[in-house]
Protein backbone atom coordinates (compact mmCIF):
# COMPACT_ATOMS: atom_id res chain seq x y z
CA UNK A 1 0.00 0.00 0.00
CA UNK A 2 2.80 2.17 0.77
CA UNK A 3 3.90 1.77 -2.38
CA UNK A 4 0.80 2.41 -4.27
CA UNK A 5 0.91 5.98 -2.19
CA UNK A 6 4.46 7.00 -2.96
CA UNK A 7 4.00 6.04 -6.77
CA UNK A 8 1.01 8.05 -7.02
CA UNK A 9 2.71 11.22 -5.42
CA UNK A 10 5.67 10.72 -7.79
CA UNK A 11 3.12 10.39 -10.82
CA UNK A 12 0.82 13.58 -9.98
CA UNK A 13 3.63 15.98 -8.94
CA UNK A 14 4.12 16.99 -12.71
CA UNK A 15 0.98 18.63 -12.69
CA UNK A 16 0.67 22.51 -11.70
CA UNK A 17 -1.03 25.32 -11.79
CA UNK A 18 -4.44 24.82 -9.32
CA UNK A 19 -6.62 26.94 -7.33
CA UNK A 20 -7.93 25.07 -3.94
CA UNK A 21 -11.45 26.69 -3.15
CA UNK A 22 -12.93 28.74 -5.67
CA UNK A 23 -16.22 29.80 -3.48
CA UNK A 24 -19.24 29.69 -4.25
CA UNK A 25 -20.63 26.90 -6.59
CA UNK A 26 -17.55 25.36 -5.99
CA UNK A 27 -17.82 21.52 -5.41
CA UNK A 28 -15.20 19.30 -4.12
CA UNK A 29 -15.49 15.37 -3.90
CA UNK A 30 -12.46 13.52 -2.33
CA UNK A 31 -11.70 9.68 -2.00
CA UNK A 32 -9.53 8.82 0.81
CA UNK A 33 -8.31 5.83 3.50
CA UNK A 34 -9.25 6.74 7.16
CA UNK A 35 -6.99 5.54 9.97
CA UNK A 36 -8.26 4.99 13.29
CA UNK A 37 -7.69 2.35 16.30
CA UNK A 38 -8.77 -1.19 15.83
CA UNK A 39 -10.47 -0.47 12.63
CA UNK A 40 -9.03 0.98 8.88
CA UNK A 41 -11.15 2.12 6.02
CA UNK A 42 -12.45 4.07 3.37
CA UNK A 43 -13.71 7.36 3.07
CA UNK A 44 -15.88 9.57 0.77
CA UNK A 45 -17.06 13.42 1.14
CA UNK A 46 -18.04 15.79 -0.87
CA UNK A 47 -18.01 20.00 -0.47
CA UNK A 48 -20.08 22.56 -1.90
CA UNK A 49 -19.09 25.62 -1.57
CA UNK A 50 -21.80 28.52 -0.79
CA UNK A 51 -19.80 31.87 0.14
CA UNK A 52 -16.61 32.80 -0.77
CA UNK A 53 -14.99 30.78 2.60
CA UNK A 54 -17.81 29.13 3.42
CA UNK A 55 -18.66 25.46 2.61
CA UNK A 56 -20.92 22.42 3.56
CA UNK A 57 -20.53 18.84 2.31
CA UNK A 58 -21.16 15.17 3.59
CA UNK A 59 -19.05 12.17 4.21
CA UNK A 60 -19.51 8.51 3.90
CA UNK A 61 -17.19 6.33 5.81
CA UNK A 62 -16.76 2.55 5.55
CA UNK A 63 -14.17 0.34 8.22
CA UNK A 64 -12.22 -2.38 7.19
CA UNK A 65 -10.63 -5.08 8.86
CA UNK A 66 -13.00 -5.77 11.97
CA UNK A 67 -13.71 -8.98 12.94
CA UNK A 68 -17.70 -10.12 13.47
CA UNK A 69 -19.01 -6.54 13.20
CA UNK A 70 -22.57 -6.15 11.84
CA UNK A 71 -22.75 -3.42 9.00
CA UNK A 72 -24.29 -0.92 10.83
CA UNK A 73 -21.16 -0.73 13.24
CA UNK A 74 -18.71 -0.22 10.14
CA UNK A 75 -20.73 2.75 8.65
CA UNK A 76 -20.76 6.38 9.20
CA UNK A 77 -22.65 9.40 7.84
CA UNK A 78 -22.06 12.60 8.64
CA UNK A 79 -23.10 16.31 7.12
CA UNK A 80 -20.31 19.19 7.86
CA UNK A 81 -19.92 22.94 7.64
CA UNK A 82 -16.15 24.40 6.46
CA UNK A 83 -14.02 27.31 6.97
CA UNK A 84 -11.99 27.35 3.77
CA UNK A 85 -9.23 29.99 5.07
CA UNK A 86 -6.56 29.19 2.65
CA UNK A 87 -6.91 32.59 1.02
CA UNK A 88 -7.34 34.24 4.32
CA UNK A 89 -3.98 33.41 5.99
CA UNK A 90 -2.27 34.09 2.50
CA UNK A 91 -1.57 30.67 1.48
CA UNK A 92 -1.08 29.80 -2.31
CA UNK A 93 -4.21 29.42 -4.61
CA UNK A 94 -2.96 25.89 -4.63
CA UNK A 95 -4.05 25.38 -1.29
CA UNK A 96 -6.77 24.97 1.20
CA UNK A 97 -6.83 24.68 4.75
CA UNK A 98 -10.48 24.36 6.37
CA UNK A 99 -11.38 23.87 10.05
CA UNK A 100 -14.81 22.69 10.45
CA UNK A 101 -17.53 20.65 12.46
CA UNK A 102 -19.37 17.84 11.63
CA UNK A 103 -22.43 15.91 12.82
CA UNK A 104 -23.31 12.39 12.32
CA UNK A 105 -24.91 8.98 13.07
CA UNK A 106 -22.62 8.75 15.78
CA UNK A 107 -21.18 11.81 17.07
CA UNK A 108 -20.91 15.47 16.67
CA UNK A 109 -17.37 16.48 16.02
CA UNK A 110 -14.67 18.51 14.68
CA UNK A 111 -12.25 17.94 11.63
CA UNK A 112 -9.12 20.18 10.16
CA UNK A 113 -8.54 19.10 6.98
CA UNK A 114 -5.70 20.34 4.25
CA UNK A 115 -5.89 20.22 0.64
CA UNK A 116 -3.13 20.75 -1.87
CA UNK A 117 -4.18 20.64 -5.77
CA UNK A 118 -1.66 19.71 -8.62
CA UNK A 119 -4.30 21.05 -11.50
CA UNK A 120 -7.81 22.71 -11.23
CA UNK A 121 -9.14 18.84 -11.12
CA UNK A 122 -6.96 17.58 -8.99
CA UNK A 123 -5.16 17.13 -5.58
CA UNK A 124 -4.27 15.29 -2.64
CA UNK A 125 -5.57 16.47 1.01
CA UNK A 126 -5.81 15.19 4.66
CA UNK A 127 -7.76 15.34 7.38
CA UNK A 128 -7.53 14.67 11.08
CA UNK A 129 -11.34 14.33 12.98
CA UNK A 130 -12.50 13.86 16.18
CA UNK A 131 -15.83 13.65 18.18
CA UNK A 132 -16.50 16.41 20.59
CA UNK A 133 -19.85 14.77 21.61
CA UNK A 134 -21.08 11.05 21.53
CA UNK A 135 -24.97 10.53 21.28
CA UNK A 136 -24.68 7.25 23.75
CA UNK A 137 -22.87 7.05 26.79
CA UNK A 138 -24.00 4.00 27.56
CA UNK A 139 -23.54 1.68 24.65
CA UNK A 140 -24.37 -1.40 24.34
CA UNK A 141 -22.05 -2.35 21.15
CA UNK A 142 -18.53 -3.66 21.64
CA UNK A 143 -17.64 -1.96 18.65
CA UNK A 144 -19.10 1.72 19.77
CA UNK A 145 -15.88 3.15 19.32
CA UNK A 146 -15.15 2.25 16.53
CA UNK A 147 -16.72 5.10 14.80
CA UNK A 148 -16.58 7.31 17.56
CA UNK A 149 -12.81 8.42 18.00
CA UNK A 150 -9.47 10.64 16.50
CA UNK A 151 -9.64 9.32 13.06
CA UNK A 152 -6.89 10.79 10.43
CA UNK A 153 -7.91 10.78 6.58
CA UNK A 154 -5.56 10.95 3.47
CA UNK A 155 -6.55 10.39 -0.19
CA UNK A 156 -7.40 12.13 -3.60
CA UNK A 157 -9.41 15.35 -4.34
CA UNK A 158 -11.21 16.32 -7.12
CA UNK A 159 -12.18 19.51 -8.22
CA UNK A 160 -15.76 19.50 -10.14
């Protein structure tokens, strides 16, 4: 896997000349792997963008490699409101930094994300997430936590 990420990095860093957040009407979608304890997955979110630093988008998560977990412990939805402040602290047109908070089936939480475009279609970004407040504090699921801790996201972005 490591592999797979290095090679891709080597491949895309050619490309130049990108602008991270546009504002409004722009859309983001990003595909990514999420890393978290006991559990590793996959990741999907998307960002519309509805002011010029303003943005709101959801995200799909899937975990991996669990052992007897029902479906509905491995999934997470969420909807989430940005801060795209890239342009506000100065940084390149290339990227995008954007603090936000989230809430989900699971949790409502807090994410600061990076992105970091190679063209006007595409980039790499990360994200690092965690839950400020859990809905039960009383579960009764061994895997509770699973989708309810610091979980740190890296993967593909793609300007639309």
């Amino acid at each position: 896997m490591q592999k797979i990420i290095i090679l891709s990095f080597i491949l895309v860093s050619t490309f130049t000349n990108a602008q991270a957040y546009k504002g409004k009407g722009d859309v983001k979608f990003q595909v990514g792997g999420n890393f978290q304890d006991g559990a590793n997955g996959i990741s999907v979110s998307t960002d519309f963008g509805i002011g010029e630093n303003i943005s709101y988008g959801f995200v799909a998560s899937y975990l991996l490699k669990t052992t007897d977990t029902k479906f509905l412990d491995r999934v997470d939805l969420k909807a989430r409101f940005n801060a795209n402040i890239g342009n506000v602290l100065k940084m390149s047109d290339k990227v995008d930094i954007y603090p936000g908070l989230d809430v989900g089936l699971r949790n409502f939480g807090a994410h600061l994300g990076a992105r970091y475009f190679f063209t006007d279609g595409f980039g790499v970004y990360s994200e690092a997430g965690f839950p400020i407040a859990k809905y039960d504090t009383n579960p009764t699921s061994d895997y509770y936590n699973l989708n309810n801790q610091f979980v740190f996201t890296i993967g593909a972005s793609f300007n639309l």
